[in-house]
Protein backbone atom coordinates (compact mmCIF):
# COMPACT_ATOMS: atom_id res chain seq x y z
CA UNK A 1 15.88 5.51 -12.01
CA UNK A 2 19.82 5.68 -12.18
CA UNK A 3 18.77 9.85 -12.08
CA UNK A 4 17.55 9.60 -8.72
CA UNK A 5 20.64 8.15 -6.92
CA UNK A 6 22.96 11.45 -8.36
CA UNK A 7 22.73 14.29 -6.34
CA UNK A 8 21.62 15.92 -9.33
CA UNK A 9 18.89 14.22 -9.61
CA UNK A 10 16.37 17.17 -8.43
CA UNK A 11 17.91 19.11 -11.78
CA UNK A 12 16.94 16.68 -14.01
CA UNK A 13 13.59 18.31 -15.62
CA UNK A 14 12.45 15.67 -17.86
CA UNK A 15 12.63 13.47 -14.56
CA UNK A 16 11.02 15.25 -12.52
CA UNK A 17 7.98 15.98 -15.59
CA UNK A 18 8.10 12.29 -16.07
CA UNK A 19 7.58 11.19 -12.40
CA UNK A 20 4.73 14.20 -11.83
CA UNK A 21 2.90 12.83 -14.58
CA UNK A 22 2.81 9.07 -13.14
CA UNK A 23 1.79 10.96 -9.90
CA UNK A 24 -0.84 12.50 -11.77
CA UNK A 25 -2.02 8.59 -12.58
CA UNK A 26 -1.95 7.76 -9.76
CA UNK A 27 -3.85 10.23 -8.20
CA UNK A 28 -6.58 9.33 -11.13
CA UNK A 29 -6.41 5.56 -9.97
CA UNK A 30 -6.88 6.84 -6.52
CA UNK A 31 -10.50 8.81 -7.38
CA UNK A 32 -11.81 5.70 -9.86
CA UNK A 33 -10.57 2.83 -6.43
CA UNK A 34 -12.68 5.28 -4.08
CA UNK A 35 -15.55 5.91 -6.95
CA UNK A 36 -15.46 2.13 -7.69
CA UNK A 37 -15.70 1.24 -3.98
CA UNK A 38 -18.26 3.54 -3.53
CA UNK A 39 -20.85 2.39 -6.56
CA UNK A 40 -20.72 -1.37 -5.23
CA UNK A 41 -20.41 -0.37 -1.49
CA UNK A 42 -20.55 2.11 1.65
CA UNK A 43 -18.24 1.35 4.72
CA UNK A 44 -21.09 0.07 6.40
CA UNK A 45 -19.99 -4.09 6.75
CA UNK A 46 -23.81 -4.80 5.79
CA UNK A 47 -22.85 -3.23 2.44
CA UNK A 48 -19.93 -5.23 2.15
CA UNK A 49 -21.61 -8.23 3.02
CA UNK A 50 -24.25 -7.51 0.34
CA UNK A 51 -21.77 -7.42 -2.73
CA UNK A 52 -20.20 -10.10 -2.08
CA UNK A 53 -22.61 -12.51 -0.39
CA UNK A 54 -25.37 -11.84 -2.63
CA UNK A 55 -28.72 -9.54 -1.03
CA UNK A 56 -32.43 -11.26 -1.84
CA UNK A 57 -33.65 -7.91 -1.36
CA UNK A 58 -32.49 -6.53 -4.35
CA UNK A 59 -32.40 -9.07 -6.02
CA UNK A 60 -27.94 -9.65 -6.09
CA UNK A 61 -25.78 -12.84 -6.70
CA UNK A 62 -23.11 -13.90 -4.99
CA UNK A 63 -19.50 -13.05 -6.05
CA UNK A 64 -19.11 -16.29 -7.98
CA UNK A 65 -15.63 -18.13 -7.78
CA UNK A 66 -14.89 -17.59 -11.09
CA UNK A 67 -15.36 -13.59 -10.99
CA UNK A 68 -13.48 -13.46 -8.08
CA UNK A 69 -10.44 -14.91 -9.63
CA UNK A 70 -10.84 -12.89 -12.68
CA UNK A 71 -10.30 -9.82 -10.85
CA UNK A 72 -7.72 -11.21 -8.52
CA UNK A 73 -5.57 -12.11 -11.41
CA UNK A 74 -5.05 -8.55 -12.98
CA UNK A 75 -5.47 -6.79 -9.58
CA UNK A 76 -2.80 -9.00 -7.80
CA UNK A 77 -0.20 -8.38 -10.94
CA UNK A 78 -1.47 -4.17 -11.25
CA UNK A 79 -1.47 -3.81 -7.41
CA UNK A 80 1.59 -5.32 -6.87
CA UNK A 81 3.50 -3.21 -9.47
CA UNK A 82 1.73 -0.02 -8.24
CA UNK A 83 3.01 -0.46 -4.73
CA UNK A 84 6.38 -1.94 -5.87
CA UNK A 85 6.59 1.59 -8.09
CA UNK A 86 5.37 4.01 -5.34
CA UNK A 87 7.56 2.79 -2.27
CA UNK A 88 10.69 2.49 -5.06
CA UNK A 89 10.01 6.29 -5.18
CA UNK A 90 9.33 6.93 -1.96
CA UNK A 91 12.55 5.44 -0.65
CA UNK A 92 14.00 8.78 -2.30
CA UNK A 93 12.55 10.66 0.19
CA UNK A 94 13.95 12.21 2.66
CA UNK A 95 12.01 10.45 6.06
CA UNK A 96 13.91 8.52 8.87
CA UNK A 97 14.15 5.06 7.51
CA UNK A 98 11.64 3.04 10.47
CA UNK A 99 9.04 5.48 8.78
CA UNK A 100 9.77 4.15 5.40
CA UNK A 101 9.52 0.70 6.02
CA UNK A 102 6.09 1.20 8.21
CA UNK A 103 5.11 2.93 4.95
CA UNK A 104 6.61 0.28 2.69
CA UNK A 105 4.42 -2.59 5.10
CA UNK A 106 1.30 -0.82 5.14
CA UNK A 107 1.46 0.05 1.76
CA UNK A 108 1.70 -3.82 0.78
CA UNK A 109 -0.42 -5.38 3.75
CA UNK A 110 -3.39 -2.86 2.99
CA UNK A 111 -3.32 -3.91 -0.88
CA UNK A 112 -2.91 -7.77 -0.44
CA UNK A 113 -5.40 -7.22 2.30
CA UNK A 114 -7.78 -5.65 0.54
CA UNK A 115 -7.59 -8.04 -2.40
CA UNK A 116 -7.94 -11.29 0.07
CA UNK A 117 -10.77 -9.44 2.33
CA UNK A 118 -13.67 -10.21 -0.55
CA UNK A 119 -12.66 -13.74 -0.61
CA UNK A 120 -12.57 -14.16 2.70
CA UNK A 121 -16.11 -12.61 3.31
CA UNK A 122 -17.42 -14.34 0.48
CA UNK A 123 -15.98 -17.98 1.21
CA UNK A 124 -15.17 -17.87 5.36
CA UNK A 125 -17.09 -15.56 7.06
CA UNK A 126 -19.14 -12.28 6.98
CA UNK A 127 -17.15 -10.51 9.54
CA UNK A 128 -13.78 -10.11 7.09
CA UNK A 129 -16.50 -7.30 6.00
CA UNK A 130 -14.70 -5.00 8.65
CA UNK A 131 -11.36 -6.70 7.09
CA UNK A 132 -12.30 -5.00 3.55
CA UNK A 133 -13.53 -1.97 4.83
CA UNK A 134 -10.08 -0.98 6.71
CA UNK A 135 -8.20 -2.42 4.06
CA UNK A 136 -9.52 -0.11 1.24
CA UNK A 137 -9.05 3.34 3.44
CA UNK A 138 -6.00 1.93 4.30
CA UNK A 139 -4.46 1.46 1.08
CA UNK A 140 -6.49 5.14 0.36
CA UNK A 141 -4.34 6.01 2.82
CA UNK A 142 -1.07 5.18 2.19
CA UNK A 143 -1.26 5.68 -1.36
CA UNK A 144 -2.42 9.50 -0.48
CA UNK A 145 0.51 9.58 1.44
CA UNK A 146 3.35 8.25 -0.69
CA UNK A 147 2.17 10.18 -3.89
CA UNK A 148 2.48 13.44 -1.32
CA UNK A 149 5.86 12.50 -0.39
CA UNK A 150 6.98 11.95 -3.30
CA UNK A 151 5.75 15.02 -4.52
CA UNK A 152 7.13 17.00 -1.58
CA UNK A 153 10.38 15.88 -2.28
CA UNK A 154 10.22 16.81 -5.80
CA UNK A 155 8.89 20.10 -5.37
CA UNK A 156 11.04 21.26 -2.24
CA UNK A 157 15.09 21.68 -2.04
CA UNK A 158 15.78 18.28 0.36
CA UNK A 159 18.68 16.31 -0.28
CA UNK A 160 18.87 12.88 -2.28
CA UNK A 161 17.29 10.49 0.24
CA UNK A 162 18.55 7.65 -1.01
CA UNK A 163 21.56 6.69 0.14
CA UNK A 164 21.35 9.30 3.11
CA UNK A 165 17.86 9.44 5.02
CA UNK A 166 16.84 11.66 7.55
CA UNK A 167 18.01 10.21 10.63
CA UNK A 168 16.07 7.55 12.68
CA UNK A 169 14.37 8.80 15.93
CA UNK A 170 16.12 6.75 17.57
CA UNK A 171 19.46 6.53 15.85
């Protein structure tokens, strides 16, 4: 990432191929989170309770412990690293700073949400259903947002953001 603190950086081809292309994946993890959300569960809260509390109707287990933890291991580790990644990039961006770090929060708070919001409707209580629901479009959100950042910056003539943001709104 040395590259991106120049002020050269934007003429660096192989760069700027390199970070389109991890864009590119995670644009693709984007669409399989949404399609994967979307084959287990709608944002109704019923829905969410259903998955993870188990539905008699149709005949469903509960999330066991176990499972849970399975999942939370890699997603906790691949999460983490995703958002570490895509706010590292996105402090290259040319955005008043107070923006960046309300990006940076949300960006982490939505994903460790969303990974705690099935445990806690599974093991506490029913209503952290509306917890997992917000979580997920937020992190939709915010990842939507940082991979069009970054790509804005890439693709247009701003300056190197690093060391110089665009001002604060109130600076």
């Amino acid at each position: 990432m040395r590259f991106t603190v120049t002020p050269d950086w934007k003429d660096n081809q192989l760069l700027r191929l390199v970070l389109v292309w991890f864009l590119v994946f995670v644009t693709l993890l984007w669409v399989t989170n949404a399609l994967l959300y979307f084959a287990k569960m709608t944002l109704n809260p019923a829905s969410v309770v259903a998955y993870y509390l188990g539905d008699e109707a149709t005949f469903t287990q509960p999330r066991s412990y176990q499972g849970l933890l399975e999942i939370a291991h890699f997603h906790l580790f691949a999460m983490g690293v995703l958002v570490l990644t895509m706010t590292h990039l996105l402090l290259f961006v040319p955005m008043p700073n107070r923006r960046k770090a309300l990006v940076v929060s949300l960006a982490f708070t939505a994903a460790l949400a969303d990974e705690a919001a099935g445990w806690l409707v599974r093991f506490v209580s029913p209503l952290f259903a509306w917890l997992k629901i917000a979580a997920f479009l937020g992190l939709e959100s915010v990842l939507a947002f940082m991979v069009g950042a970054v790509l804005w910056a890439i693709y247009t003539t701003q300056p190197n953001a690093y060391r110089s943001s665009a001002p604060d709104d109130d600076d």
